[in-house]
N, C-alpha and C. Protein backbone atom coordinates (compact mmCIF):
# COMPACT_ATOMS: atom_id res chain seq x y z
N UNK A 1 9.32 -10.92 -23.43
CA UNK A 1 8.00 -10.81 -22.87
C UNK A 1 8.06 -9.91 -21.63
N UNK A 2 7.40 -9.13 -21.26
CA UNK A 2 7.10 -7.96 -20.26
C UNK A 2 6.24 -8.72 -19.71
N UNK A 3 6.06 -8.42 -18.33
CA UNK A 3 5.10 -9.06 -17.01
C UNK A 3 5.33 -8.03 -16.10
N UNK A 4 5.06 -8.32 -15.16
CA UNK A 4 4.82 -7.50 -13.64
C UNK A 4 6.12 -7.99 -13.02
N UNK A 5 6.83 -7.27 -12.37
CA UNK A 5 8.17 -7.42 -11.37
C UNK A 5 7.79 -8.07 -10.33
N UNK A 6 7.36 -6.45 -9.39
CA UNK A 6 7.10 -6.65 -8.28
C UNK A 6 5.54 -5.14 -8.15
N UNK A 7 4.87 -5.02 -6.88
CA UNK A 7 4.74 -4.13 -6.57
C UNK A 7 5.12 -3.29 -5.58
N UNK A 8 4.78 -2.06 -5.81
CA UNK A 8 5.40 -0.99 -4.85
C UNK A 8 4.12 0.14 -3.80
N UNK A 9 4.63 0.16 -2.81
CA UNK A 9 3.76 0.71 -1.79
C UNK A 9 3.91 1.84 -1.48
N UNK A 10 2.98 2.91 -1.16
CA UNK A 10 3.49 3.87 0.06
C UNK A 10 2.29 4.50 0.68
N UNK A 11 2.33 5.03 2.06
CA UNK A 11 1.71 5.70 3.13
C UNK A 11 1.60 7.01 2.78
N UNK A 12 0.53 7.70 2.84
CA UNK A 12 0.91 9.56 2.91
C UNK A 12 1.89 9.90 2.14
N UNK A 13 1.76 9.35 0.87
CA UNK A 13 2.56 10.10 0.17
C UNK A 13 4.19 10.09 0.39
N UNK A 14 4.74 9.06 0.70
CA UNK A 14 5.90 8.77 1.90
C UNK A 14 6.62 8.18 0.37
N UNK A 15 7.43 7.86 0.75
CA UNK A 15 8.43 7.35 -0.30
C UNK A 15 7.69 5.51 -0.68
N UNK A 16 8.26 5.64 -2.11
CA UNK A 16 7.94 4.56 -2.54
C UNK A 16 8.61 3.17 -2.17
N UNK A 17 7.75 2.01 -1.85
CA UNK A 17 8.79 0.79 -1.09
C UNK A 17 8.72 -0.83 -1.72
N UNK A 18 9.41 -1.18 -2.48
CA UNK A 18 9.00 -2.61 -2.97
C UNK A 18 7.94 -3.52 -1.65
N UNK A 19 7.14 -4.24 -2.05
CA UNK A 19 6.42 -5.34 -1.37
C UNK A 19 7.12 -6.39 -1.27
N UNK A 20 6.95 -6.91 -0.31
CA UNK A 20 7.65 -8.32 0.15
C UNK A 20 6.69 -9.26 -0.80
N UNK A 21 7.66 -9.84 -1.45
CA UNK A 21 6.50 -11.20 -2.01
C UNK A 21 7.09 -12.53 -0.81
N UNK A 22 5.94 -13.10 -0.52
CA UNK A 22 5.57 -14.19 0.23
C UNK A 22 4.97 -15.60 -0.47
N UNK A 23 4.81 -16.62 -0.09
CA UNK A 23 4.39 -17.59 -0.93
C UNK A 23 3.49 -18.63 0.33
N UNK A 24 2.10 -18.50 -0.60
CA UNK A 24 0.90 -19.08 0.93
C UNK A 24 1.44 -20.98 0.86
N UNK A 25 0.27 -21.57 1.11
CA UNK A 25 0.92 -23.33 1.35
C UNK A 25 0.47 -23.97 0.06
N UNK A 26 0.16 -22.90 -1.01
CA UNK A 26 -0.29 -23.81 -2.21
C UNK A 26 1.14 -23.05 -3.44
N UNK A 27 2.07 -22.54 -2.86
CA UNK A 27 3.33 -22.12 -3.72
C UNK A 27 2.96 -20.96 -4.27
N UNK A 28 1.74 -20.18 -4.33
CA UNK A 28 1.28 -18.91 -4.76
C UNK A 28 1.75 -18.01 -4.43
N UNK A 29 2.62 -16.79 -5.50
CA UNK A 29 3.11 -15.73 -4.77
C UNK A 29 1.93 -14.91 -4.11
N UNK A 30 2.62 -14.12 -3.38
CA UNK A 30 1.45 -12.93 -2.81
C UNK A 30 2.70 -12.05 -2.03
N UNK A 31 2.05 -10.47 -2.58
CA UNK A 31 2.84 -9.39 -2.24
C UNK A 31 2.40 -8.52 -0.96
N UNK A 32 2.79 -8.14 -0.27
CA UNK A 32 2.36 -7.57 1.21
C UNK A 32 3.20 -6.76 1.46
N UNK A 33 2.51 -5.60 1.82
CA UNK A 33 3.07 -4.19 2.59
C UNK A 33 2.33 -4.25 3.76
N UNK A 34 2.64 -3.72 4.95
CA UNK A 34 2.76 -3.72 6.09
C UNK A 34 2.89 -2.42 7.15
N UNK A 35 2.04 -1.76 7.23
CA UNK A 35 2.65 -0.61 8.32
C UNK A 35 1.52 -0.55 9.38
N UNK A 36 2.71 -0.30 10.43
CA UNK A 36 2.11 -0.21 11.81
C UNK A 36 2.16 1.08 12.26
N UNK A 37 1.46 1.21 12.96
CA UNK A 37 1.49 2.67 14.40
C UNK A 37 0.77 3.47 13.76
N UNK A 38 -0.44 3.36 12.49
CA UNK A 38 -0.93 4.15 11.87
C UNK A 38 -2.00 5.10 13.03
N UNK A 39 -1.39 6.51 13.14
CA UNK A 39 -2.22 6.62 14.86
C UNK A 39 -2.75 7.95 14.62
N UNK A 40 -2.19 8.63 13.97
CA UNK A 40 -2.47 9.79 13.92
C UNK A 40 -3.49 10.78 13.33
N UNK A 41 -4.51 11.34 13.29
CA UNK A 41 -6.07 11.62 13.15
C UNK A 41 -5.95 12.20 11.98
N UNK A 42 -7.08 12.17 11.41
CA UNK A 42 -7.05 12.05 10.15
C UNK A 42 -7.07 11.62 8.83
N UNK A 43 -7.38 12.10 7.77
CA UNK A 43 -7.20 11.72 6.39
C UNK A 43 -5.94 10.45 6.31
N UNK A 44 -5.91 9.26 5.46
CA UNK A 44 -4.61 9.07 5.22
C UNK A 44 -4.89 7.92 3.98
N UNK A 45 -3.90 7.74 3.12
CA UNK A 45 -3.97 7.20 1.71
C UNK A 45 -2.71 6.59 1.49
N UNK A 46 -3.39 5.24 1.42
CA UNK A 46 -2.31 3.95 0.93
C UNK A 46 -2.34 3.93 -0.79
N UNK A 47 -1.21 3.45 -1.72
CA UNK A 47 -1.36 3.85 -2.89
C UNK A 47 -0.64 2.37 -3.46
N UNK A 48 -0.83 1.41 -4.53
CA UNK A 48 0.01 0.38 -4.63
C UNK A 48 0.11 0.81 -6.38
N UNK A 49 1.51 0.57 -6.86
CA UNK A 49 1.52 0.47 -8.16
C UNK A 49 2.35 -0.63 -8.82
N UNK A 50 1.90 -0.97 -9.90
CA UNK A 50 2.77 -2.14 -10.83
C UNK A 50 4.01 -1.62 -11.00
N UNK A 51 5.05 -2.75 -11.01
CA UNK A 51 6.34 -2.48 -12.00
C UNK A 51 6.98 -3.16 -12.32
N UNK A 52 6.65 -3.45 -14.05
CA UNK A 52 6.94 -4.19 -15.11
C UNK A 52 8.35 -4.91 -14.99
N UNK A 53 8.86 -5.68 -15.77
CA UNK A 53 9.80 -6.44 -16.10
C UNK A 53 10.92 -5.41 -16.65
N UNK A 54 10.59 -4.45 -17.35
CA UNK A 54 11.30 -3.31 -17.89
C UNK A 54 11.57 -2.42 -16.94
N UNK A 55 10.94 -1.54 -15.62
CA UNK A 55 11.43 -1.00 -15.00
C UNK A 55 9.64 -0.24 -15.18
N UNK A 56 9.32 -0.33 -16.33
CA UNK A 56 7.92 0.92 -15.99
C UNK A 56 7.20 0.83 -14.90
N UNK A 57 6.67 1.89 -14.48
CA UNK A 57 5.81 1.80 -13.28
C UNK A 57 4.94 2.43 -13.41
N UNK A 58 3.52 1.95 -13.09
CA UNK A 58 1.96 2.44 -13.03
C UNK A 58 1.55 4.13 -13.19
N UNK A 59 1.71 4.45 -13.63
CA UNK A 59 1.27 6.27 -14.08
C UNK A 59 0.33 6.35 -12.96
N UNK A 60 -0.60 5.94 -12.13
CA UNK A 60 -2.12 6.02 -11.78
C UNK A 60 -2.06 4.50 -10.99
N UNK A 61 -1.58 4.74 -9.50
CA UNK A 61 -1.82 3.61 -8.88
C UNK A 61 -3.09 3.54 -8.15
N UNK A 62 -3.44 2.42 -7.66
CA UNK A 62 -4.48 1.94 -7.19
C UNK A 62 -4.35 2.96 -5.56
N UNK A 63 -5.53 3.27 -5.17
CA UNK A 63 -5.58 3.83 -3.72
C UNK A 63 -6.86 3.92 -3.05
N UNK A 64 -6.85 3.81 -1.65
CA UNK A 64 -7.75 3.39 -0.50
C UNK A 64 -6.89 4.86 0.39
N UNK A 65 -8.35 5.49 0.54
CA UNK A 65 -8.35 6.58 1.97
C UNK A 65 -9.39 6.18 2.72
N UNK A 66 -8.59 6.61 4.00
CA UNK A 66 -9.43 6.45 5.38
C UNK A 66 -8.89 7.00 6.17
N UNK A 67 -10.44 7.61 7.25
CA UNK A 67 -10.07 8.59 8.16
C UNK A 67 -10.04 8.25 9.67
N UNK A 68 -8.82 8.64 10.30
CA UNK A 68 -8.93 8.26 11.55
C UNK A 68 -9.54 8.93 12.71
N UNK A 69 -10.43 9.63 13.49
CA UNK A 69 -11.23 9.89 14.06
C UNK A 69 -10.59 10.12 15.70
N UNK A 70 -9.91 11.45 16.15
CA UNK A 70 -9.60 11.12 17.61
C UNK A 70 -10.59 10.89 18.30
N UNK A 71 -10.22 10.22 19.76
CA UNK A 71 -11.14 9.39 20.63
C UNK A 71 -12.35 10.31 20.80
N UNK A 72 -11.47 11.90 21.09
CA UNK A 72 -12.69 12.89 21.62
C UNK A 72 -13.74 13.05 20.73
N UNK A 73 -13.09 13.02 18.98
CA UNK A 73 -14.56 13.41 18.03
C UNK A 73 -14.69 12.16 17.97
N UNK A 74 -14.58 10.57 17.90
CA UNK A 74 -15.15 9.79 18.06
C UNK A 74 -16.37 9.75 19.48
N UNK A 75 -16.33 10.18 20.32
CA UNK A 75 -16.87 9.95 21.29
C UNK A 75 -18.44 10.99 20.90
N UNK A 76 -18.51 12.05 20.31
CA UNK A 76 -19.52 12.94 19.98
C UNK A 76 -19.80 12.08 18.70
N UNK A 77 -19.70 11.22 18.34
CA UNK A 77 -21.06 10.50 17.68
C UNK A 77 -21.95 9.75 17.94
């Protein structure tokens, strides 16, 4: 039987990184990526993909962009 492994993360296109699986107070896994110091202006795109019991991994992962805004062009809105 094939299932889901784990998933895998990455920032800007940055190298790919297994997720920490964690377990909340009802024994439920849950997978979490984590990055800090995200600071720098601009465009930027988090990407998560599956990977199977076999080794396959997601052709077409899931992704969220968002733009970070320096203070100065934040301030002219």
């Amino acid at each position: 039987m094939v299932g889901i492994s784990h998933y895998d993360c990455r920032l800007d296109n940055g190298t790919w990184r297994s997720a920490h699986t964690l377990s909340d107070i009802s024994g439920e896994k849950i997978n979490n990526c984590t990055y800090t110091g995200v600071r720098d202006p601009g465009s930027h795109n988090f990407e998560v993909r599956a990977v199977d019991t076999s080794g396959n991994k997601d052709p077409s992962p899931a992704s969220f962009m968002w733009n970070i805004e320096s203070p100065v062009d934040a301030s002219k809105d």
